[in-house]
PDB file of N, CA and C in Angstrom:
ATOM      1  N   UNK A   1      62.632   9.545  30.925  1.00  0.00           N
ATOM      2  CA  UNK A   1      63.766   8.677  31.192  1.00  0.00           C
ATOM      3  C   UNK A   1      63.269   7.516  32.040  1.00  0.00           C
ATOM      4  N   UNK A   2      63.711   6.213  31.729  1.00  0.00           N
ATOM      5  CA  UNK A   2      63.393   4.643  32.454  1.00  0.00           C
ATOM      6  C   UNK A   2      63.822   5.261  34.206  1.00  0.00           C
ATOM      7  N   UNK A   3      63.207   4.781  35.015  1.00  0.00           N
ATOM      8  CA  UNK A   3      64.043   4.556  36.510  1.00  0.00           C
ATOM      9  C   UNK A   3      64.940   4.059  36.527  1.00  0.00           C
ATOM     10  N   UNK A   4      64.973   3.139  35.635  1.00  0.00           N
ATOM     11  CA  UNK A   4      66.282   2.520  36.130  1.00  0.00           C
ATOM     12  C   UNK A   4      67.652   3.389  35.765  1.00  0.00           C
ATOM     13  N   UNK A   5      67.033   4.415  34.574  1.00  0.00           N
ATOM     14  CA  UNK A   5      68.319   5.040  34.177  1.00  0.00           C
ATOM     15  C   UNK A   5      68.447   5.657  34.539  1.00  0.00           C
ATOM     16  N   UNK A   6      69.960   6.792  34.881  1.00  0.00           N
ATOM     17  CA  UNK A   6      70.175   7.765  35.586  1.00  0.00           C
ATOM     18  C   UNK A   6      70.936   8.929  34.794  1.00  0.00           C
ATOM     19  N   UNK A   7      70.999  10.018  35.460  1.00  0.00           N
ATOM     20  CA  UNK A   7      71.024  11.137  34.319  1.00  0.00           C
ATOM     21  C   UNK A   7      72.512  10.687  33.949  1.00  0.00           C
ATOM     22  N   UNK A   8      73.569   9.896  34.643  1.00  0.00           N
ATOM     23  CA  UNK A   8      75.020  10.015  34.239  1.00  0.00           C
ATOM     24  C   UNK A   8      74.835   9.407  32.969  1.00  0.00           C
ATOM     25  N   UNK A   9      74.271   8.437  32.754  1.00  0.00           N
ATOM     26  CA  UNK A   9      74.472   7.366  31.938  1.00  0.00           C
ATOM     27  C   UNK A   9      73.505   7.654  30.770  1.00  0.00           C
ATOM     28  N   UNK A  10      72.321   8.794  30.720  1.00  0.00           N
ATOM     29  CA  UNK A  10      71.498   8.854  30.252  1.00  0.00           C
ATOM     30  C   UNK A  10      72.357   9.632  29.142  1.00  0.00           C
ATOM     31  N   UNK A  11      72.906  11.129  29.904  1.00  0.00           N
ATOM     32  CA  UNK A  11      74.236  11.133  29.481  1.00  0.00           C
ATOM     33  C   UNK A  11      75.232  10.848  28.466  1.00  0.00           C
ATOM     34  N   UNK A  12      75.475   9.697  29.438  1.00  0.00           N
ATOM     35  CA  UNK A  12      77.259   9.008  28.506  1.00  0.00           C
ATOM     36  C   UNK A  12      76.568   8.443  27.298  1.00  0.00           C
ATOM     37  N   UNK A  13      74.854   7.931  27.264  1.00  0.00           N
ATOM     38  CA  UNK A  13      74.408   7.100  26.162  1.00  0.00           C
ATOM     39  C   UNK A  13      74.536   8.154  24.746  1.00  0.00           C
ATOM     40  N   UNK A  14      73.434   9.458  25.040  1.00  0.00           N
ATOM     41  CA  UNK A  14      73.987  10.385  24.032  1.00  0.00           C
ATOM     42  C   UNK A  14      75.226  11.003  23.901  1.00  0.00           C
ATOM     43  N   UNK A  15      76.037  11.116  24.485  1.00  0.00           N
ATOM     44  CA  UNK A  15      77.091  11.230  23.931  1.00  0.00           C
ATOM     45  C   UNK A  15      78.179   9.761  23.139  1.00  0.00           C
ATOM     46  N   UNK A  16      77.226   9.175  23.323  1.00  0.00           N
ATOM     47  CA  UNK A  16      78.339   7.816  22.388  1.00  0.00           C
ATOM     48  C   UNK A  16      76.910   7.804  20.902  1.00  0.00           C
ATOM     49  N   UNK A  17      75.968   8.236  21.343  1.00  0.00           N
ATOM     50  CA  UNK A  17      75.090   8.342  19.983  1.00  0.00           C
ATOM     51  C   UNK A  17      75.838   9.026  18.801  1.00  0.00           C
ATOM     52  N   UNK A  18      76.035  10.125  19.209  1.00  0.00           N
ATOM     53  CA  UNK A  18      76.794  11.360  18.383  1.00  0.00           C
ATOM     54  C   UNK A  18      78.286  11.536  17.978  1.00  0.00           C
ATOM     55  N   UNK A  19      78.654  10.435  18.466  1.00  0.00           N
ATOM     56  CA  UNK A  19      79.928  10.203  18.177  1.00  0.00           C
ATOM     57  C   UNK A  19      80.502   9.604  16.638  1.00  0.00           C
ATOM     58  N   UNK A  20      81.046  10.587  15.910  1.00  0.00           N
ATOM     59  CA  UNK A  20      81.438  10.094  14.875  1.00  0.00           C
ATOM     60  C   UNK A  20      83.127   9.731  14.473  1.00  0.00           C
ATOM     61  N   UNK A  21      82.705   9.018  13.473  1.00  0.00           N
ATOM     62  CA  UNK A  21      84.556   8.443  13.206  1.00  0.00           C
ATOM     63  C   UNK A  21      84.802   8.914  11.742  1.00  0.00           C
ATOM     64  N   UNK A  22      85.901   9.420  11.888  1.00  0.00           N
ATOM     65  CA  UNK A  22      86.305  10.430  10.503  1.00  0.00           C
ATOM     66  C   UNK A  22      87.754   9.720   9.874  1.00  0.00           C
ATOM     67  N   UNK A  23      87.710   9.939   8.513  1.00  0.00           N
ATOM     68  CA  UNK A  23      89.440   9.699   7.981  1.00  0.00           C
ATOM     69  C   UNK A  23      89.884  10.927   7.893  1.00  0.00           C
ATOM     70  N   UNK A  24      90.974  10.840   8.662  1.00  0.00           N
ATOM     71  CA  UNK A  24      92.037  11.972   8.554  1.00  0.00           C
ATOM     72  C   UNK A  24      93.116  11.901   7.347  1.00  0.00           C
ATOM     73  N   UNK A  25      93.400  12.958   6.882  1.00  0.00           N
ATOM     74  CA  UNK A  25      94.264  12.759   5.723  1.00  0.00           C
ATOM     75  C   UNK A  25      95.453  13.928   5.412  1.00  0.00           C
ATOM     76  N   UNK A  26      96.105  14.080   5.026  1.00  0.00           N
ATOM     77  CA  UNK A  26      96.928  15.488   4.626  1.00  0.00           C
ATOM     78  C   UNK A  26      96.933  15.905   3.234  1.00  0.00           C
ATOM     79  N   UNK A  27      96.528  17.233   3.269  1.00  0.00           N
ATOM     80  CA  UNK A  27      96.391  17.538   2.058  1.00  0.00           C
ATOM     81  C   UNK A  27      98.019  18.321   1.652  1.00  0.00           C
ATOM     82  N   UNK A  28      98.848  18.682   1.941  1.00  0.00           N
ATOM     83  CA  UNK A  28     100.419  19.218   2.177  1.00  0.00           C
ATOM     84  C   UNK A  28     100.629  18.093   3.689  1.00  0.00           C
ATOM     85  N   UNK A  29     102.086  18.257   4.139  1.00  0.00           N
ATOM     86  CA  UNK A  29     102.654  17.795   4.902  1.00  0.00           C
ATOM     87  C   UNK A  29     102.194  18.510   6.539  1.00  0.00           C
ATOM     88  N   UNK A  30     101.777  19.498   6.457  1.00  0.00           N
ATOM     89  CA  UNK A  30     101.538  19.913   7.461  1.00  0.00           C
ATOM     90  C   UNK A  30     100.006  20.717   7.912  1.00  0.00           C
ATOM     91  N   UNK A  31      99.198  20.308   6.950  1.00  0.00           N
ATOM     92  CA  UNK A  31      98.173  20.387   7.133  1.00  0.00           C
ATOM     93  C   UNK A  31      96.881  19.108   7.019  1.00  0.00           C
ATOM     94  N   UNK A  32      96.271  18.910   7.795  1.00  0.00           N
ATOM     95  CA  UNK A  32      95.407  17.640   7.982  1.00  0.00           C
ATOM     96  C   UNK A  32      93.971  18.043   7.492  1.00  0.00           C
ATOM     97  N   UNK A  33      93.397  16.992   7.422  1.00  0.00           N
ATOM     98  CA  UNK A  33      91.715  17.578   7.373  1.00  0.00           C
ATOM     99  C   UNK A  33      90.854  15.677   7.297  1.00  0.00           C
ATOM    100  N   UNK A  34      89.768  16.139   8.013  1.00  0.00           N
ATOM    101  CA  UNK A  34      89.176  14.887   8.215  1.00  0.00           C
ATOM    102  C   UNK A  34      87.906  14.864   7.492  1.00  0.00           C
ATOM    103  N   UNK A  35      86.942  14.055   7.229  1.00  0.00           N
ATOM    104  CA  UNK A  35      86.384  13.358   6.328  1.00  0.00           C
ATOM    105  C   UNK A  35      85.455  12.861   7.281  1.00  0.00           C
ATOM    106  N   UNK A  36      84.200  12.825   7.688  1.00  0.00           N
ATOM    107  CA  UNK A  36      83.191  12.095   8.121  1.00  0.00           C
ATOM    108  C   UNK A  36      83.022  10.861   7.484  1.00  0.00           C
ATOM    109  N   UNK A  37      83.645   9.461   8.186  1.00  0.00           N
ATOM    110  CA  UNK A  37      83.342   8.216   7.385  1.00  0.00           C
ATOM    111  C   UNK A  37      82.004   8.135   6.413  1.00  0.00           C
ATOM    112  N   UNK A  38      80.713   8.807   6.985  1.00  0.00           N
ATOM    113  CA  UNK A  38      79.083   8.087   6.345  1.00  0.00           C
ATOM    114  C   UNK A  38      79.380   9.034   5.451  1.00  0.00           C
ATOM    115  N   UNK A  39      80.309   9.663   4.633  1.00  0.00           N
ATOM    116  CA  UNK A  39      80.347  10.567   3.688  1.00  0.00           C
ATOM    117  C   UNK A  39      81.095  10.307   2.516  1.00  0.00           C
ATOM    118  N   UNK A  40      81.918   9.005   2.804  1.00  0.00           N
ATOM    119  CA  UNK A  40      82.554   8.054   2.125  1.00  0.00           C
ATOM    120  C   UNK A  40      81.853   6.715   1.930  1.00  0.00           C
ATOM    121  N   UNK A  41      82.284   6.370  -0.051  1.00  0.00           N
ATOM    122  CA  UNK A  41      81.748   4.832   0.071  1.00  0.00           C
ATOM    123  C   UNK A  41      83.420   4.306  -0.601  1.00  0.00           C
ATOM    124  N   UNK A  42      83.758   5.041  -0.549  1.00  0.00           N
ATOM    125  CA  UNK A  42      85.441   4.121  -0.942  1.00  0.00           C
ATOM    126  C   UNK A  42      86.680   4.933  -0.776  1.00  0.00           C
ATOM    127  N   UNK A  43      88.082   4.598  -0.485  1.00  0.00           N
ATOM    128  CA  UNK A  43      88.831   5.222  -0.805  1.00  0.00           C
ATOM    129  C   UNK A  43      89.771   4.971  -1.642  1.00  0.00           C
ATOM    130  N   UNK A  44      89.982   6.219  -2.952  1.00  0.00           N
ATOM    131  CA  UNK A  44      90.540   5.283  -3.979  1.00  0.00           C
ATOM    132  C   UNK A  44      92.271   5.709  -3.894  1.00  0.00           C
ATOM    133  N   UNK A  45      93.216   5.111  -4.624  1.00  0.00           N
ATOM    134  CA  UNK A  45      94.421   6.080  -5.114  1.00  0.00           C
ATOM    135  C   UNK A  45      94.340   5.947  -6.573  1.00  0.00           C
ATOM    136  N   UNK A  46      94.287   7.013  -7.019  1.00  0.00           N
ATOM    137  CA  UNK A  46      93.866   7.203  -8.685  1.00  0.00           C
ATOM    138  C   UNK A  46      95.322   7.861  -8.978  1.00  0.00           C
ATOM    139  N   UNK A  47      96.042   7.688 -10.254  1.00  0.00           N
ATOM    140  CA  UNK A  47      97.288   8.246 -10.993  1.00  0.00           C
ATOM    141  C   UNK A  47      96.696   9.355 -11.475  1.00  0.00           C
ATOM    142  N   UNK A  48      97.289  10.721 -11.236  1.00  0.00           N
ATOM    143  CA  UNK A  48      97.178  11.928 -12.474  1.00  0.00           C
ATOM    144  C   UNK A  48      96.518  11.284 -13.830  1.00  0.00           C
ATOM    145  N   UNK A  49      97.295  10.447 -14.312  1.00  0.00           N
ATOM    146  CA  UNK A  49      96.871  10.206 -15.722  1.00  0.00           C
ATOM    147  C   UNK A  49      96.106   9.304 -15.634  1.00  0.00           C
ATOM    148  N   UNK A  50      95.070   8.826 -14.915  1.00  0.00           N
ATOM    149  CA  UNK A  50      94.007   8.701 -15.122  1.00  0.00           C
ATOM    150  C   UNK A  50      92.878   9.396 -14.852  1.00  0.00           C
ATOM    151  N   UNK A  51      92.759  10.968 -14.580  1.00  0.00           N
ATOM    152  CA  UNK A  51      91.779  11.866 -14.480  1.00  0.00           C
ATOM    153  C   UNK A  51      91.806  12.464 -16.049  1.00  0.00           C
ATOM    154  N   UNK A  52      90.547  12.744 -16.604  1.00  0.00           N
ATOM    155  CA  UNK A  52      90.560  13.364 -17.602  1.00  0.00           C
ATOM    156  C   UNK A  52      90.186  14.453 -17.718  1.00  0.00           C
ATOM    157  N   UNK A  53      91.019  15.586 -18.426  1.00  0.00           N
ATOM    158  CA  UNK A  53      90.527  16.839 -18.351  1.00  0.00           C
ATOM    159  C   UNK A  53      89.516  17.349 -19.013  1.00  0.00           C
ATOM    160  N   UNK A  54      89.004  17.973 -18.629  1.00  0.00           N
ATOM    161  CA  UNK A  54      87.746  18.775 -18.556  1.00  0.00           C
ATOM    162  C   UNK A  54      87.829  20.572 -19.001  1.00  0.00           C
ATOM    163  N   UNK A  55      87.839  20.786 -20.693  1.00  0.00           N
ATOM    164  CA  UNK A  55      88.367  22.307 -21.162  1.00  0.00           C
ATOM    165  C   UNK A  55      87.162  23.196 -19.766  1.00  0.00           C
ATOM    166  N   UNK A  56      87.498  24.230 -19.925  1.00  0.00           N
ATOM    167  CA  UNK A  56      86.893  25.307 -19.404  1.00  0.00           C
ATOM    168  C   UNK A  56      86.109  25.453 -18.252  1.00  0.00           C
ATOM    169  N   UNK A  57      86.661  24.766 -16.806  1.00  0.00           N
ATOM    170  CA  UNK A  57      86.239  24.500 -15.746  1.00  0.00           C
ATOM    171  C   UNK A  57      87.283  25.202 -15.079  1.00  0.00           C
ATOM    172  N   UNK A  58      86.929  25.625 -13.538  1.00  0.00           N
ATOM    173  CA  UNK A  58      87.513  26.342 -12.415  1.00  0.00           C
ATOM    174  C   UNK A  58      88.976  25.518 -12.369  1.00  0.00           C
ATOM    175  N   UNK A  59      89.955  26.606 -12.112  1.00  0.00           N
ATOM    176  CA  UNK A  59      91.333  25.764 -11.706  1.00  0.00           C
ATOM    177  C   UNK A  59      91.483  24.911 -10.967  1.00  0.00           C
ATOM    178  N   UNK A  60      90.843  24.597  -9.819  1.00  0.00           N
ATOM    179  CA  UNK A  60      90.390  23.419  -8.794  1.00  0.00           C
ATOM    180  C   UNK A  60      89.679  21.998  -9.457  1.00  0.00           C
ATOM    181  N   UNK A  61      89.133  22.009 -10.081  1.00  0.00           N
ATOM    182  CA  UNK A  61      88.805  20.973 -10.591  1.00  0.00           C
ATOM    183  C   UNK A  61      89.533  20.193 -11.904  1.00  0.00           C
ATOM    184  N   UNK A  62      89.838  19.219 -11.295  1.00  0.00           N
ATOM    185  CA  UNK A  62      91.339  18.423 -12.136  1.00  0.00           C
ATOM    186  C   UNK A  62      90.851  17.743 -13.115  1.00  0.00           C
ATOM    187  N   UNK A  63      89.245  17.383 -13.342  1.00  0.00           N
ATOM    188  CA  UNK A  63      89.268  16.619 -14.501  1.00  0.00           C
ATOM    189  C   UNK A  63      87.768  15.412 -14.040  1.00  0.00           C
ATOM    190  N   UNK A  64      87.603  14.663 -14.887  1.00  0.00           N
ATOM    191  CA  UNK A  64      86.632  13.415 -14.468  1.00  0.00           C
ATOM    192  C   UNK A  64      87.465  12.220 -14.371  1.00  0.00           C
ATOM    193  N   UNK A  65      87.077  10.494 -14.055  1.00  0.00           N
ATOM    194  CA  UNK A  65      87.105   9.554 -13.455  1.00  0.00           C
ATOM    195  C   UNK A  65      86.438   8.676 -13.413  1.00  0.00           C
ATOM    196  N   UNK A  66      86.429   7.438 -13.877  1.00  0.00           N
ATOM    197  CA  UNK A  66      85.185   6.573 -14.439  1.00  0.00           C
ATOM    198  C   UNK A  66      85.932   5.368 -13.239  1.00  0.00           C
ATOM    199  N   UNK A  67      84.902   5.422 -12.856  1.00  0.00           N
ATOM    200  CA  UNK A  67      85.149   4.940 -11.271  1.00  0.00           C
ATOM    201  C   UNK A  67      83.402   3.813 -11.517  1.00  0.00           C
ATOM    202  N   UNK A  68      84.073   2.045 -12.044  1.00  0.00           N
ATOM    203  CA  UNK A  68      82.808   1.686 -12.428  1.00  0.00           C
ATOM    204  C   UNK A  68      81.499   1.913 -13.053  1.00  0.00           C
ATOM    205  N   UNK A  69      82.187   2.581 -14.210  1.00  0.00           N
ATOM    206  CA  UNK A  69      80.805   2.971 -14.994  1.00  0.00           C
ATOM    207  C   UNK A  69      80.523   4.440 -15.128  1.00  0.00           C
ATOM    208  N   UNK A  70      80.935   4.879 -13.539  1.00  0.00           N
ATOM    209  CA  UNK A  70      80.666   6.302 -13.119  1.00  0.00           C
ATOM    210  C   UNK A  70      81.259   7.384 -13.364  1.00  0.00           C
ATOM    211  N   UNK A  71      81.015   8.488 -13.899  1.00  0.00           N
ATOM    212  CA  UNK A  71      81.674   9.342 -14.337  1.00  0.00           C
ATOM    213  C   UNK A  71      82.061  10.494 -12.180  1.00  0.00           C
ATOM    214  N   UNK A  72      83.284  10.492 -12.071  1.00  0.00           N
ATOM    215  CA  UNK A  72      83.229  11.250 -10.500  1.00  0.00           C
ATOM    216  C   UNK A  72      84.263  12.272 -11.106  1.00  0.00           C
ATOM    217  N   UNK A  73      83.955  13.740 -10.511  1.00  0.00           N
ATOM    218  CA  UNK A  73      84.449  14.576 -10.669  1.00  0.00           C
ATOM    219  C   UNK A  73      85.725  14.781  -9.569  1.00  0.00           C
ATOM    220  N   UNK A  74      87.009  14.783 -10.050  1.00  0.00           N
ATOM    221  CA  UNK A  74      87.972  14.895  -9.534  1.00  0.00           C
ATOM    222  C   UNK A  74      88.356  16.669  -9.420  1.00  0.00           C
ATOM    223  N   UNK A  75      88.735  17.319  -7.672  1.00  0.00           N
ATOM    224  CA  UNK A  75      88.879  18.246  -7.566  1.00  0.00           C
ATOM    225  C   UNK A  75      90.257  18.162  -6.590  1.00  0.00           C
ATOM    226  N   UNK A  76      90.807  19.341  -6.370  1.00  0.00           N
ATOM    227  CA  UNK A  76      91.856  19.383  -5.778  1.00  0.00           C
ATOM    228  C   UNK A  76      91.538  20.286  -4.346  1.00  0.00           C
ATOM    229  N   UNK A  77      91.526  19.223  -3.314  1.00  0.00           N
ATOM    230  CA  UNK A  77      90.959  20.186  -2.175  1.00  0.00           C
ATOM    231  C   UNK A  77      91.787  21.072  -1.294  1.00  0.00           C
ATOM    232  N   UNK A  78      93.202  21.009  -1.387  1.00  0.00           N
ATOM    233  CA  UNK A  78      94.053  21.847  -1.286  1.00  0.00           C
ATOM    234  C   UNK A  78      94.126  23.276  -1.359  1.00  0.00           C
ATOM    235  N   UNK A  79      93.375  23.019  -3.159  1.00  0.00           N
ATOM    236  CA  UNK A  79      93.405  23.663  -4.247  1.00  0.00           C
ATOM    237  C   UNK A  79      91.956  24.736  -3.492  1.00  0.00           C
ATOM    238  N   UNK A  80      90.867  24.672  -3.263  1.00  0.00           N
ATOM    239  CA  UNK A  80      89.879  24.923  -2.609  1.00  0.00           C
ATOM    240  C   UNK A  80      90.417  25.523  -1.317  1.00  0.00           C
ATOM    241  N   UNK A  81      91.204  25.145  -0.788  1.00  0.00           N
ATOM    242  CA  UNK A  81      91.027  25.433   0.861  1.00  0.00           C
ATOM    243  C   UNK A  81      92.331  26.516   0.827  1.00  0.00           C
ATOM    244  N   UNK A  82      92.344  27.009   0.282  1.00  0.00           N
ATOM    245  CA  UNK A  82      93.900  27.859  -0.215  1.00  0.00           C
ATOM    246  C   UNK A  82      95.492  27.401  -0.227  1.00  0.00           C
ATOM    247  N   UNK A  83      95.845  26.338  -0.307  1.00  0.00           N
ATOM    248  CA  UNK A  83      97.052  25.774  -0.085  1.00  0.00           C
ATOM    249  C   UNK A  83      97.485  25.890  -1.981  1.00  0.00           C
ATOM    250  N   UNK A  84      98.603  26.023  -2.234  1.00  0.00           N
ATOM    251  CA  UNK A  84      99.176  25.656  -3.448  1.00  0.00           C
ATOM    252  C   UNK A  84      98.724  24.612  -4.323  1.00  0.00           C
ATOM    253  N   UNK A  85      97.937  24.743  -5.589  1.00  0.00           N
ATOM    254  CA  UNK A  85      97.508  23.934  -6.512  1.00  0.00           C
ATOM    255  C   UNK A  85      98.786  22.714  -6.666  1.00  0.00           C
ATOM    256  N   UNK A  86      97.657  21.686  -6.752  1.00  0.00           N
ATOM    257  CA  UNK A  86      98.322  20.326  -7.265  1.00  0.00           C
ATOM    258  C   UNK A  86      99.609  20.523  -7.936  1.00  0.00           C
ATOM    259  N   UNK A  87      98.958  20.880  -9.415  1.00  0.00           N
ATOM    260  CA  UNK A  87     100.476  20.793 -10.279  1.00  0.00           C
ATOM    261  C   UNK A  87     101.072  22.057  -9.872  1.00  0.00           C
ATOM    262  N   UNK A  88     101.067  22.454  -9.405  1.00  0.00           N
ATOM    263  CA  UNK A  88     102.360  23.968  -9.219  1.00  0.00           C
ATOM    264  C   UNK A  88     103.643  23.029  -7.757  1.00  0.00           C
ATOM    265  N   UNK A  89     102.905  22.307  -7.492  1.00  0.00           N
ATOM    266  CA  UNK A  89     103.506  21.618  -6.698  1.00  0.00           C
ATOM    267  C   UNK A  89     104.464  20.821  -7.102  1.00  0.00           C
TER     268      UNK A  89
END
């Protein structure tokens, strides 16, 4: 550690290193869940009818998404985390 620095600040520096910023979101009305921003490069709102289904895949997974070219697999994280599937909703 520099002299000049001192353990408070040496400190407060790593703890503002490690500090991350998350999107919070609700997956039902009363349940939240956050998202590590560097884990995101967009956030979209996509219509049901534009996911396409996908025969013979896990009930959680709603379908694909051509998101610029890109084919992205659309899942229902609700659906995953035990809360009531999308469409039953």
């Amino acid at each position: 550690m520099p002299a000049s620095a001192s353990p408070s600040s040496a400190t407060e520096t790593a703890a503002n290193e490690i500090r991350q910023q998350f999107l919070r979101f609700h997956l039902v009305p009363d349940t939240t869940a956050l998202m590590p921003i560097n884990q995101l490069t967009e956030v979209l709102t996509i219509g049901v009818g534009q996911i396409i289904p996908i025969a013979h895949m896990p009930p959680w997974v709603m379908g694909v998404y051509n998101w610029r070219g890109e084919v992205l697999w659309m899942v229902d994280l609700g659906h995953i985390v035990g809360l009531t599937p999308w469409h039953q909703q």
